[in-house]
C-alpha atoms as a PDB file:
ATOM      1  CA  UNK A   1      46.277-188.921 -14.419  1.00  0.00           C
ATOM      2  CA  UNK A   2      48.711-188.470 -11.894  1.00  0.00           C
ATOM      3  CA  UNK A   3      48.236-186.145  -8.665  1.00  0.00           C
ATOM      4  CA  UNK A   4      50.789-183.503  -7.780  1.00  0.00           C
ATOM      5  CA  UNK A   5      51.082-181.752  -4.159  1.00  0.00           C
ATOM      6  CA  UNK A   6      53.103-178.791  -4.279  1.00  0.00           C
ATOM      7  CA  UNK A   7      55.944-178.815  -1.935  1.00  0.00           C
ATOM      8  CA  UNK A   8      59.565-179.810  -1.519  1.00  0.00           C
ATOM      9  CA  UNK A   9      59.262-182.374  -4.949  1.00  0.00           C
ATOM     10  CA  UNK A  10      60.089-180.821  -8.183  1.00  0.00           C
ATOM     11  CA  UNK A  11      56.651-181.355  -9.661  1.00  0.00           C
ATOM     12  CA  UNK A  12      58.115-180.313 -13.678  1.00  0.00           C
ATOM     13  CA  UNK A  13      60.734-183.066 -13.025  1.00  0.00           C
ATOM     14  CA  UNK A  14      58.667-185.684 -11.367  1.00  0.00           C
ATOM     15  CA  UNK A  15      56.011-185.003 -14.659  1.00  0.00           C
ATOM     16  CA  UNK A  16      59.250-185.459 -16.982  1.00  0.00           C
ATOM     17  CA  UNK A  17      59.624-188.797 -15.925  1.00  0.00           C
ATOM     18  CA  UNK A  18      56.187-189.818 -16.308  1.00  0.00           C
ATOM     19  CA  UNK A  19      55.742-189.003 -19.674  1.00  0.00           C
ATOM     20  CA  UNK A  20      57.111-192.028 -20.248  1.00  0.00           C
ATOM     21  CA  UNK A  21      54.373-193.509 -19.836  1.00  0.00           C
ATOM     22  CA  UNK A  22      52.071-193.658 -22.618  1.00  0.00           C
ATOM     23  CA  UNK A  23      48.474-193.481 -20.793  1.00  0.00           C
ATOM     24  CA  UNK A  24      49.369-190.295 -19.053  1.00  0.00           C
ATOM     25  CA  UNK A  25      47.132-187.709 -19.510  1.00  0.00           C
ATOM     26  CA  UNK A  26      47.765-185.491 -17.651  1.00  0.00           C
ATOM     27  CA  UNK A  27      47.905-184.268 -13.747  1.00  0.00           C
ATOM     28  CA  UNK A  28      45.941-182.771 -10.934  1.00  0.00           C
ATOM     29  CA  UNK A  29      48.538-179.929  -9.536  1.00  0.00           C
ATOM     30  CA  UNK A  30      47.689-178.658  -5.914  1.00  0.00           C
ATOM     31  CA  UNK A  31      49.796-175.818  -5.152  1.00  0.00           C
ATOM     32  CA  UNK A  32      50.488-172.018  -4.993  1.00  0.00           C
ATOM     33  CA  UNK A  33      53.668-172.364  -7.516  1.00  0.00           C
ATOM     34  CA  UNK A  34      52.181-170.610 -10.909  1.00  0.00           C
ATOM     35  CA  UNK A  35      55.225-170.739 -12.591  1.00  0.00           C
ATOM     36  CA  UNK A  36      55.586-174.557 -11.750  1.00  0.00           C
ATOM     37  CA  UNK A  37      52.168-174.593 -12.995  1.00  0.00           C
ATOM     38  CA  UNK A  38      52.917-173.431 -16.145  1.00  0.00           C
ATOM     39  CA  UNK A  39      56.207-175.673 -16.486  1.00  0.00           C
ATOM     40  CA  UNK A  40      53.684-178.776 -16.257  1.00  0.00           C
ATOM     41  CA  UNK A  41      51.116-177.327 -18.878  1.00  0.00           C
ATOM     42  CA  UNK A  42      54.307-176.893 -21.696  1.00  0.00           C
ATOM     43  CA  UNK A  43      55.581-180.287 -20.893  1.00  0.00           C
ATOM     44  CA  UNK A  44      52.323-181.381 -21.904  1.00  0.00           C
ATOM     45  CA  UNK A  45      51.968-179.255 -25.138  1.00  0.00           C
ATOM     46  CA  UNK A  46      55.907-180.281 -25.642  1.00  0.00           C
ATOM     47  CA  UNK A  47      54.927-183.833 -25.151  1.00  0.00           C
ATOM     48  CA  UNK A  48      51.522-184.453 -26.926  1.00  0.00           C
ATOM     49  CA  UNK A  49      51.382-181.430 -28.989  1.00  0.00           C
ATOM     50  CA  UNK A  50      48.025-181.240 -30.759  1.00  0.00           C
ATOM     51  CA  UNK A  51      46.291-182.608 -27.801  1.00  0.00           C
ATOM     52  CA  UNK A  52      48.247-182.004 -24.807  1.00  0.00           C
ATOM     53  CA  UNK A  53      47.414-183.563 -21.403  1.00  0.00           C
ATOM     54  CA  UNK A  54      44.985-181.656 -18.897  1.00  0.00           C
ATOM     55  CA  UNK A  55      46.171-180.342 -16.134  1.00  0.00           C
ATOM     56  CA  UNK A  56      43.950-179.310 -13.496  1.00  0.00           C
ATOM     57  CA  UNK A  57      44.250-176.874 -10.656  1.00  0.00           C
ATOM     58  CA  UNK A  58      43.845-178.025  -7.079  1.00  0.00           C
ATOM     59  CA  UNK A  59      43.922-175.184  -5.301  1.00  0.00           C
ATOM     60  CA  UNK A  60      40.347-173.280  -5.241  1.00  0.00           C
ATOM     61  CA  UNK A  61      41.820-169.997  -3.886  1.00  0.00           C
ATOM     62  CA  UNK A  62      43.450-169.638  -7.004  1.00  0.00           C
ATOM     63  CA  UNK A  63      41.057-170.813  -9.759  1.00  0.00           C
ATOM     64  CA  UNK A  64      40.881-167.750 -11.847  1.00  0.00           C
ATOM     65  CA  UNK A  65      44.935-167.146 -11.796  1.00  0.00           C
ATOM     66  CA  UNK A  66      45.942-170.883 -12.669  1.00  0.00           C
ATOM     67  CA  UNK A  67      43.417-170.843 -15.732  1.00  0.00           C
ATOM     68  CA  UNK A  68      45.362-167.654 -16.944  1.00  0.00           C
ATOM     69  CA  UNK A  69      48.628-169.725 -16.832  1.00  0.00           C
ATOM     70  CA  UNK A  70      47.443-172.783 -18.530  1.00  0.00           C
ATOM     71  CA  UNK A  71      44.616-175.090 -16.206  1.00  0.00           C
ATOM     72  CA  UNK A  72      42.178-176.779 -17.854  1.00  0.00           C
ATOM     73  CA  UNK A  73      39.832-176.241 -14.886  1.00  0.00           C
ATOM     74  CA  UNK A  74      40.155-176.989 -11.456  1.00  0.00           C
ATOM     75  CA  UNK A  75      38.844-179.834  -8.792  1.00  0.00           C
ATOM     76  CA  UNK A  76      38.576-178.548  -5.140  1.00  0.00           C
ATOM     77  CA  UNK A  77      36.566-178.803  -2.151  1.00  0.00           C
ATOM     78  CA  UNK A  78      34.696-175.471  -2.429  1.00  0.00           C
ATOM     79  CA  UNK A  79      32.772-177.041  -6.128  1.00  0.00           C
ATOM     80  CA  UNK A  80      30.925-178.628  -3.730  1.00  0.00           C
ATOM     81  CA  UNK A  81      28.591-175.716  -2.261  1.00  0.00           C
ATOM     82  CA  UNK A  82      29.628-173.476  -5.142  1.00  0.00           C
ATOM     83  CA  UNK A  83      30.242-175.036  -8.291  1.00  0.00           C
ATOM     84  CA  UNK A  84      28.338-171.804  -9.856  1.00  0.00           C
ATOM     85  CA  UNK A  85      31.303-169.740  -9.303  1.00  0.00           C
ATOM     86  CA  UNK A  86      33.696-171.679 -11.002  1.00  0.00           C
ATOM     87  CA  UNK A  87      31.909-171.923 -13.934  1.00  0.00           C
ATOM     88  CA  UNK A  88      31.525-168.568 -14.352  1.00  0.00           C
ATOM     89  CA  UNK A  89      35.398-167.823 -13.346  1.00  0.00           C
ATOM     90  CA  UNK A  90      35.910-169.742 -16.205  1.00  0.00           C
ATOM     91  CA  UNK A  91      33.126-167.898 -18.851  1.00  0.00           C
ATOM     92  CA  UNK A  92      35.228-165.129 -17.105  1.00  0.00           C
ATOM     93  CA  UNK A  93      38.314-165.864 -18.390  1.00  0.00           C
ATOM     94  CA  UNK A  94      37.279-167.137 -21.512  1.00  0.00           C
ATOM     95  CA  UNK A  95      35.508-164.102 -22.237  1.00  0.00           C
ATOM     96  CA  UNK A  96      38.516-161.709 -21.061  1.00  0.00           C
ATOM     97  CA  UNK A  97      37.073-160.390 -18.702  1.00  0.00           C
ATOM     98  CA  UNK A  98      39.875-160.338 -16.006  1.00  0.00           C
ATOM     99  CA  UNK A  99      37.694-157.999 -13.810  1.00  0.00           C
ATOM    100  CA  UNK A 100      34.758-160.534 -13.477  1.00  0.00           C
ATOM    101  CA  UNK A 101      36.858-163.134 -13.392  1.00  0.00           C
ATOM    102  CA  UNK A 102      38.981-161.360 -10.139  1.00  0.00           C
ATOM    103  CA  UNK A 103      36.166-159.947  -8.635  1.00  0.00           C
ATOM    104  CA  UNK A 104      34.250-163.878  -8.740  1.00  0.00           C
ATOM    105  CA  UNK A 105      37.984-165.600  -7.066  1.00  0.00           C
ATOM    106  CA  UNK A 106      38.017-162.851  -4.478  1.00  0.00           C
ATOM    107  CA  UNK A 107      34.206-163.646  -3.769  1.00  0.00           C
ATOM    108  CA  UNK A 108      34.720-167.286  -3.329  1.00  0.00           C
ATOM    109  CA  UNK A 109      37.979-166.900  -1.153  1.00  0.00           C
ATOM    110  CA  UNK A 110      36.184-164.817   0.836  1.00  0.00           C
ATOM    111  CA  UNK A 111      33.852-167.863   1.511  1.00  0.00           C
ATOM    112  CA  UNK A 112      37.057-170.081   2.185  1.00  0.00           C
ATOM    113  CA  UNK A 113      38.338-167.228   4.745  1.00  0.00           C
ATOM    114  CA  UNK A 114      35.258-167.999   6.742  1.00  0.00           C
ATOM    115  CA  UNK A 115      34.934-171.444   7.112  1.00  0.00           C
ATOM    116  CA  UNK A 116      39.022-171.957   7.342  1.00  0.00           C
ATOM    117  CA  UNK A 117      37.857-169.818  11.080  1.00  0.00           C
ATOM    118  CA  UNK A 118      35.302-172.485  11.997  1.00  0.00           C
ATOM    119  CA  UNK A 119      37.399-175.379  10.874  1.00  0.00           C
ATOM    120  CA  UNK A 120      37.343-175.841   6.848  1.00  0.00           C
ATOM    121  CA  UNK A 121      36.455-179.565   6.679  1.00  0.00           C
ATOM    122  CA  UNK A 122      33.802-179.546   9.581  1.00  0.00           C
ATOM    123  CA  UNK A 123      32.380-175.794   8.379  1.00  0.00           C
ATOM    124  CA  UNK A 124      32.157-177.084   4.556  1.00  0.00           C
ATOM    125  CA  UNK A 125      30.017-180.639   5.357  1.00  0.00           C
ATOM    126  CA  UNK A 126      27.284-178.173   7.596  1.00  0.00           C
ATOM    127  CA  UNK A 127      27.125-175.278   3.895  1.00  0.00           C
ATOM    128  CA  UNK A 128      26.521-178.339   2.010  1.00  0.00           C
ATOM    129  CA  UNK A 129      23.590-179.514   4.673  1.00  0.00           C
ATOM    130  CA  UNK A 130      22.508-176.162   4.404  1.00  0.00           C
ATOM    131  CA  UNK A 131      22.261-176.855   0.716  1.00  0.00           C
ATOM    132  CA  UNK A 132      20.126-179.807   1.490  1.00  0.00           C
ATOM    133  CA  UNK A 133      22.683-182.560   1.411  1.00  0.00           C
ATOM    134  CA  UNK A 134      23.108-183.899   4.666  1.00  0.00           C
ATOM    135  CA  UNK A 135      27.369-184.675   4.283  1.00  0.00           C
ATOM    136  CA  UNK A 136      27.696-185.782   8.374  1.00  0.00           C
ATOM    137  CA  UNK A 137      30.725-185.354  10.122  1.00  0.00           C
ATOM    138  CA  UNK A 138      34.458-185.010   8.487  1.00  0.00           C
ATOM    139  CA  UNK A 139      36.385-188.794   9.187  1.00  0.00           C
ATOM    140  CA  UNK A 140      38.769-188.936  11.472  1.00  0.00           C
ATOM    141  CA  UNK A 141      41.302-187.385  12.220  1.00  0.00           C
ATOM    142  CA  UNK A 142      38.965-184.156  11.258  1.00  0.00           C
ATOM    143  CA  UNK A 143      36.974-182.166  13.677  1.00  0.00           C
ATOM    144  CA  UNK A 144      33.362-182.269  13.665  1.00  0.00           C
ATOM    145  CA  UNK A 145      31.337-178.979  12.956  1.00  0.00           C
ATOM    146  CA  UNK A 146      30.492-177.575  16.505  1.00  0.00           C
ATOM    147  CA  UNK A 147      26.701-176.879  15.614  1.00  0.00           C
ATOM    148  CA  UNK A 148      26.561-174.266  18.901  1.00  0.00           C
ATOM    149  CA  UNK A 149      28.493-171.924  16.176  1.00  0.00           C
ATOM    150  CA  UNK A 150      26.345-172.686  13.377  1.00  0.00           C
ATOM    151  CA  UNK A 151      24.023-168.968  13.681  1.00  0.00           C
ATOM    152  CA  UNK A 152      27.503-167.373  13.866  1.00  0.00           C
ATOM    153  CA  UNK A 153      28.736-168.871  10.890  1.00  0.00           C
ATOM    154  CA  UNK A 154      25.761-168.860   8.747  1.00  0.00           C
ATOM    155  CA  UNK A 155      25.174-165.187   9.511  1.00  0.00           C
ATOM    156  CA  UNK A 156      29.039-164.522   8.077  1.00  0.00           C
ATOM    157  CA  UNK A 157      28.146-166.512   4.951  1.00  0.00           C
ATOM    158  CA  UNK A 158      25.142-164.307   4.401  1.00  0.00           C
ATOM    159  CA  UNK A 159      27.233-161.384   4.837  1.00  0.00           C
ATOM    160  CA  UNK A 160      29.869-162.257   2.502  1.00  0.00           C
ATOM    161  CA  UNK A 161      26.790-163.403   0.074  1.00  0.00           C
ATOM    162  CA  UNK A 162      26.849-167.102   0.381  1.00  0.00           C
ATOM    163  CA  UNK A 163      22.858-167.248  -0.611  1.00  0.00           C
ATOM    164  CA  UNK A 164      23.841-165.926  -4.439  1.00  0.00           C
ATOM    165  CA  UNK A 165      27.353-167.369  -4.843  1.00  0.00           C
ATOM    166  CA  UNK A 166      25.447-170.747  -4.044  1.00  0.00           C
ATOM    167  CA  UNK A 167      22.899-170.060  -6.586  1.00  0.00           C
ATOM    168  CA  UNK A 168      25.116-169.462  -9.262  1.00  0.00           C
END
């Protein structure tokens, strides 16, 4: 499995080379670039044909979209406080229904909107202690969660409906 970061690196060429390599199966592509997306998913049906490699969607915010052009799911940092979503994006999109499926992405971004203001690594660890799993603070170089903005944040979350996203 290889990891792929979108940015300046061709990711369709760098995945051409390492098909090479017999084990391959498949990547982990985190980036906004659907079409480049999509270029990775038909190298894989090009390469292995009846069972293509998996290719997995790293960017959260765009779940729903990225299955529509080929992911086989996705692995982000938001699964961990609302792994319920995802799923369902997914039965979504299985199903057709691109209006479920939109209106669930919009709902979860909405909860990545609001802790990207309190400081996204920091904000996530105190949902998923509000969740019951005490996470601690991010590791350095991250920010801890400054817990005199916890009422503030938690009272956005219920606002945007954290409580039934979460139960999901």
């Amino acid at each position: 499995m290889s990891y792929i970061f979108g940015g300046p690196a061709d990711a369709s060429a760098l995945m051409r080379q390492l098909m090479g390599i017999p084990t391959i199966a498949g990547s982990k592509y985190t980036g906004p670039n659907m079409y480049e997306l999509r270029q990775i998913v038909e190298l894989g049906r090009a390469y292995r044909g009846a069972t293509p490699w998996t290719v997995f969607s790293g960017m959260d915010e765009e779940c729903y979209f990225a299955s529509l052009f080929g992911a086989s799911g996705n692995i982000g940092s938001t699964l961990n406080y609302i792994p319920g979503v995802y799923r369902e994006i997914h039965i979504a999109r299985a199903a057709g229904d691109a209006a479920r499926g939109t209106e669930l992405q919009l709902a979860a971004n909405e909860l990545t909107r609001i802790l990207f203001a309190y400081g996204f690594m920091g904000a996530m660890k105190h949902v998923i202690g509000m969740l019951g799993f005490d996470y601690g603070q991010p590791r350095l170089p991250g920010r801890p969660f400054a817990k005199e903005r916890a009422a503030a944040l938690e009272a956005e979350l219920r606002a945007a409906d954290f409580e039934r996203l979460a139960a999901l």
